[in-house]
N, C-alpha and C. Protein backbone atom coordinates (compact mmCIF):
# COMPACT_ATOMS: atom_id res chain seq x y z
N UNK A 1 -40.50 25.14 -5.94
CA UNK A 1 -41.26 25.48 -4.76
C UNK A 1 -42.30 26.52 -5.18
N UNK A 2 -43.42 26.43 -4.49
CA UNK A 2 -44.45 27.38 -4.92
C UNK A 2 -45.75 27.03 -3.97
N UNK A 3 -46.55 28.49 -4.10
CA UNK A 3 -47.38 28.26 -3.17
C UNK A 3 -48.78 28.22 -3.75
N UNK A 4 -49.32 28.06 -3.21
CA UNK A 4 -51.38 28.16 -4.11
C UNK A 4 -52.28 28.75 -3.08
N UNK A 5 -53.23 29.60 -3.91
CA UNK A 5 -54.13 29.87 -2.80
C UNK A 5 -55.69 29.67 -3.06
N UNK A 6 -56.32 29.67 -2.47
CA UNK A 6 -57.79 29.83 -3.29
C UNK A 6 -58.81 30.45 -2.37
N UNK A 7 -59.45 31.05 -2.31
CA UNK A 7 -61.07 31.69 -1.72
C UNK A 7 -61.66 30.45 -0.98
N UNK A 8 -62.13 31.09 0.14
CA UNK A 8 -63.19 30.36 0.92
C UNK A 8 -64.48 31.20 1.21
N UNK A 9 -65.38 30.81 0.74
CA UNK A 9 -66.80 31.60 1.69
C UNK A 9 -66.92 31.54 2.79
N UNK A 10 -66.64 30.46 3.38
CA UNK A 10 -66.83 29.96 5.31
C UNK A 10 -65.65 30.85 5.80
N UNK A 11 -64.44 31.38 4.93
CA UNK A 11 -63.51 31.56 5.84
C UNK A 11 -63.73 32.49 7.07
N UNK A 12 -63.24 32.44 8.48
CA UNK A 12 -62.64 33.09 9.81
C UNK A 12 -61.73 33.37 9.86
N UNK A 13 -61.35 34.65 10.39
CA UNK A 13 -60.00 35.14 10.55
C UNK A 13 -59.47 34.22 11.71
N UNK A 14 -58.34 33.64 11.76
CA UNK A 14 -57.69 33.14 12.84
C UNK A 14 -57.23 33.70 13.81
N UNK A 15 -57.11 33.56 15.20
CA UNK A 15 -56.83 34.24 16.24
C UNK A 15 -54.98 34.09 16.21
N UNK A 16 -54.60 35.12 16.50
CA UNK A 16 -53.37 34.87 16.90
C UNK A 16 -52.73 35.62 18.78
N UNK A 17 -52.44 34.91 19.78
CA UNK A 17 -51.98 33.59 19.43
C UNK A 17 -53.03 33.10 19.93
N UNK A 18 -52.89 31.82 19.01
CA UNK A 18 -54.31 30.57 19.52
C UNK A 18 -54.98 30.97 20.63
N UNK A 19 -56.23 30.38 20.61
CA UNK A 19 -56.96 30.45 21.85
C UNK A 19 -58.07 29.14 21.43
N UNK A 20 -58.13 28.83 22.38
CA UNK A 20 -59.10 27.58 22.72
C UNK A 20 -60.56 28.05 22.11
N UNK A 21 -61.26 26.84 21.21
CA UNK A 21 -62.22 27.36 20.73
C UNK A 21 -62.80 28.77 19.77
N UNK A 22 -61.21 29.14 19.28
CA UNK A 22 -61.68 30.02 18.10
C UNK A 22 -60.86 29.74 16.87
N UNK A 23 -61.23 30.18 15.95
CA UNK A 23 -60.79 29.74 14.64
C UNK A 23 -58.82 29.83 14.58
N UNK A 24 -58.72 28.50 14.27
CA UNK A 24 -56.76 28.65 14.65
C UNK A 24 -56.41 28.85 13.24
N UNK A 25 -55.33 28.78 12.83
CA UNK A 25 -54.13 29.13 11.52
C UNK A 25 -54.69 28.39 10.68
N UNK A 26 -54.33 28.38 9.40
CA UNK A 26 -54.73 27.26 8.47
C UNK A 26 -53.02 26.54 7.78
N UNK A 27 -52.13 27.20 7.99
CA UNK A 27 -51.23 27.02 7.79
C UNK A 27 -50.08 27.77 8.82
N UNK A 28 -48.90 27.44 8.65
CA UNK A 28 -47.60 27.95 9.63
C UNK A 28 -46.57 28.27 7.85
N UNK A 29 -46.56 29.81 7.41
CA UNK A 29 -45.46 29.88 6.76
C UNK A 29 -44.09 31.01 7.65
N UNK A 30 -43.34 30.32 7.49
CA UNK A 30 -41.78 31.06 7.44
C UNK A 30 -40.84 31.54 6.48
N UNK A 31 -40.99 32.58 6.48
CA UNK A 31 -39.63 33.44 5.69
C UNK A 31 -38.41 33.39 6.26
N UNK A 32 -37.42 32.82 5.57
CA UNK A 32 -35.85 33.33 5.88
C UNK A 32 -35.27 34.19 5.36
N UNK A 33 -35.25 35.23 6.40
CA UNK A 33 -34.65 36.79 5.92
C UNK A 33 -33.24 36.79 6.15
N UNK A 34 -32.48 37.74 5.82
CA UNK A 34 -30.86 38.21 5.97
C UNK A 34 -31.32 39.37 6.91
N UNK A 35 -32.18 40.19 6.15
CA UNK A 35 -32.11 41.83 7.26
C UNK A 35 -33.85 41.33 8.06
N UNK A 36 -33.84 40.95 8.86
CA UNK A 36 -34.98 40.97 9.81
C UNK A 36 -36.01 42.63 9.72
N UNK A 37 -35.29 43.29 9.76
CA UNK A 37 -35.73 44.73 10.00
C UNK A 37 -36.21 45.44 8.57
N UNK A 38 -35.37 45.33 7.22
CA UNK A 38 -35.79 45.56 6.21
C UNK A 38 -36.98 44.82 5.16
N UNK A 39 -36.62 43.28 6.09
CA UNK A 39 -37.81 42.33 5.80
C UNK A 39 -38.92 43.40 6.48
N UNK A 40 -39.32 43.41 7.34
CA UNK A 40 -40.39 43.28 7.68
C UNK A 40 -41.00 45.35 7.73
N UNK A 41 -39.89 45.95 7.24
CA UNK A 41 -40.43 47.22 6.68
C UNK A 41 -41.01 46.69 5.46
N UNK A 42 -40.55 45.99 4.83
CA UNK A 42 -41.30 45.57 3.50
C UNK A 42 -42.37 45.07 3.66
N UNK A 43 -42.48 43.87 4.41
CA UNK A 43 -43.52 43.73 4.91
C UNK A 43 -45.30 44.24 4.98
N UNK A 44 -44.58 44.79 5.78
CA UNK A 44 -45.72 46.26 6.27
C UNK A 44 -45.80 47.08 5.13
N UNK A 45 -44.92 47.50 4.58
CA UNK A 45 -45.28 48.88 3.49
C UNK A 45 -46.39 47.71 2.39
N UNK A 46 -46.16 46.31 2.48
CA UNK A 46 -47.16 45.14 1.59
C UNK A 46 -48.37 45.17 2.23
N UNK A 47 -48.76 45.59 3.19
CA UNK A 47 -50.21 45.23 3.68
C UNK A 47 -50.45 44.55 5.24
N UNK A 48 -49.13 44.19 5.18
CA UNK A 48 -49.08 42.94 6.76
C UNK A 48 -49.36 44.49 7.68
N UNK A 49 -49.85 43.34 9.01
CA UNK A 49 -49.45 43.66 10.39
C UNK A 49 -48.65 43.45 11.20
N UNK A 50 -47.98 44.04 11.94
CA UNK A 50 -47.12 43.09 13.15
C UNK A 50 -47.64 43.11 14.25
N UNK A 51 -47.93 41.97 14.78
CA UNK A 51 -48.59 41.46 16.10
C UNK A 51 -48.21 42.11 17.35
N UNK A 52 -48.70 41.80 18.34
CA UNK A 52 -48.83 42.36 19.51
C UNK A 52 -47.87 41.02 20.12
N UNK A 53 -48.43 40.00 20.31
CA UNK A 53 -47.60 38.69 20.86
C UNK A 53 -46.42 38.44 19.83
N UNK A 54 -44.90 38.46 20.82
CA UNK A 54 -44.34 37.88 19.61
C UNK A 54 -43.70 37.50 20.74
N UNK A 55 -43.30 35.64 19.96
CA UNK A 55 -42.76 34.64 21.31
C UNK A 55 -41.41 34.60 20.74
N UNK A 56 -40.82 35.15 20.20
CA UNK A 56 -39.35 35.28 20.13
C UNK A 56 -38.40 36.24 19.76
N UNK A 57 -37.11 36.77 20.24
CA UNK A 57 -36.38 37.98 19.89
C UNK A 57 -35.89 37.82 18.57
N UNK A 58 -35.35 36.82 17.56
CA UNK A 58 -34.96 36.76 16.34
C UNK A 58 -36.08 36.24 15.49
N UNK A 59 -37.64 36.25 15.93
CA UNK A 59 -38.52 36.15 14.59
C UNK A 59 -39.77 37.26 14.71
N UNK A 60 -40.08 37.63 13.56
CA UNK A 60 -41.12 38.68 13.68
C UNK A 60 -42.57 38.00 13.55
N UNK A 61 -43.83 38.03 14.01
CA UNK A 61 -44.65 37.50 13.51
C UNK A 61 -45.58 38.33 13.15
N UNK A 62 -46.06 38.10 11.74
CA UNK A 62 -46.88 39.14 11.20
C UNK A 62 -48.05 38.38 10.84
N UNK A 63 -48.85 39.39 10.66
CA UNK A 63 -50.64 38.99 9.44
C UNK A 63 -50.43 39.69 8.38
N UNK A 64 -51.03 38.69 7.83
CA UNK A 64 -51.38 39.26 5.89
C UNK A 64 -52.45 40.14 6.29
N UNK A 65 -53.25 40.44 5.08
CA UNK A 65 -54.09 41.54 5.17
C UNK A 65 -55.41 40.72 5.39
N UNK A 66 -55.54 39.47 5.68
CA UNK A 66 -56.92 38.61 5.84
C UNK A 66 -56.65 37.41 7.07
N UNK A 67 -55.49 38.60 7.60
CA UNK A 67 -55.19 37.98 8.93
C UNK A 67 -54.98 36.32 9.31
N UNK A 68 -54.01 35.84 8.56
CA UNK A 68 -53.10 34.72 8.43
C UNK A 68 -51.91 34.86 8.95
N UNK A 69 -51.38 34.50 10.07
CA UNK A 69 -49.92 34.78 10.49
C UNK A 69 -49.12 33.90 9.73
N UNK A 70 -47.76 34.81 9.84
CA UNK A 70 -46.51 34.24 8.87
C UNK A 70 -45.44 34.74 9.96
N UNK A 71 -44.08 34.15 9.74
CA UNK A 71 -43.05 34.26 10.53
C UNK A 71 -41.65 35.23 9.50
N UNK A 72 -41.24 36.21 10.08
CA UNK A 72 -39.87 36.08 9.54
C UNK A 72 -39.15 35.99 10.30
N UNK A 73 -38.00 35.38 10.01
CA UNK A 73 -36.90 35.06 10.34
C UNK A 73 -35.14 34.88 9.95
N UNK A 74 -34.59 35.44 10.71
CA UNK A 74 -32.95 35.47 10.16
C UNK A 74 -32.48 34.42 9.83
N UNK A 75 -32.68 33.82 8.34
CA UNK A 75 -31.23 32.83 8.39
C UNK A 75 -29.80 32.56 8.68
């Protein structure tokens, strides 16, 4: 398993959550965490944000630092 990334010139930050007519996700990744809470101190001390909208009590949803949302979550 592995991931790839590459540079865009055109890129837009994506809105989170969606909104009609502005630039949406380019992908949906999920983390399966054990500690929800130590995940996502890590997280953050990495660069992420944690969102303002979050549509569920057992997942966190964060942005990278070029504002891409990602999920963690308790396995």
């Amino acid at each position: 398993m592995g991931l790839s990334f590459q540079r865009e010139r055109a890129y837009l930050r994506p809105t989170w959550p969606a909104e009609s007519g502005r630039q949406q996700m380019m992908m949906h990744l999920e983390i399966g965490v054990e500690d929800l809470t130590a995940a996502l101190d890590h997280a953050l001390a990495c660069g992420a944000t944690l969102t303002e909208f979050q549509p569920q009590d057992d997942v966190r949803v964060c942005l990278d630092p070029d504002g891409h949302p990602f999920c963690l979550w308790v396995e």
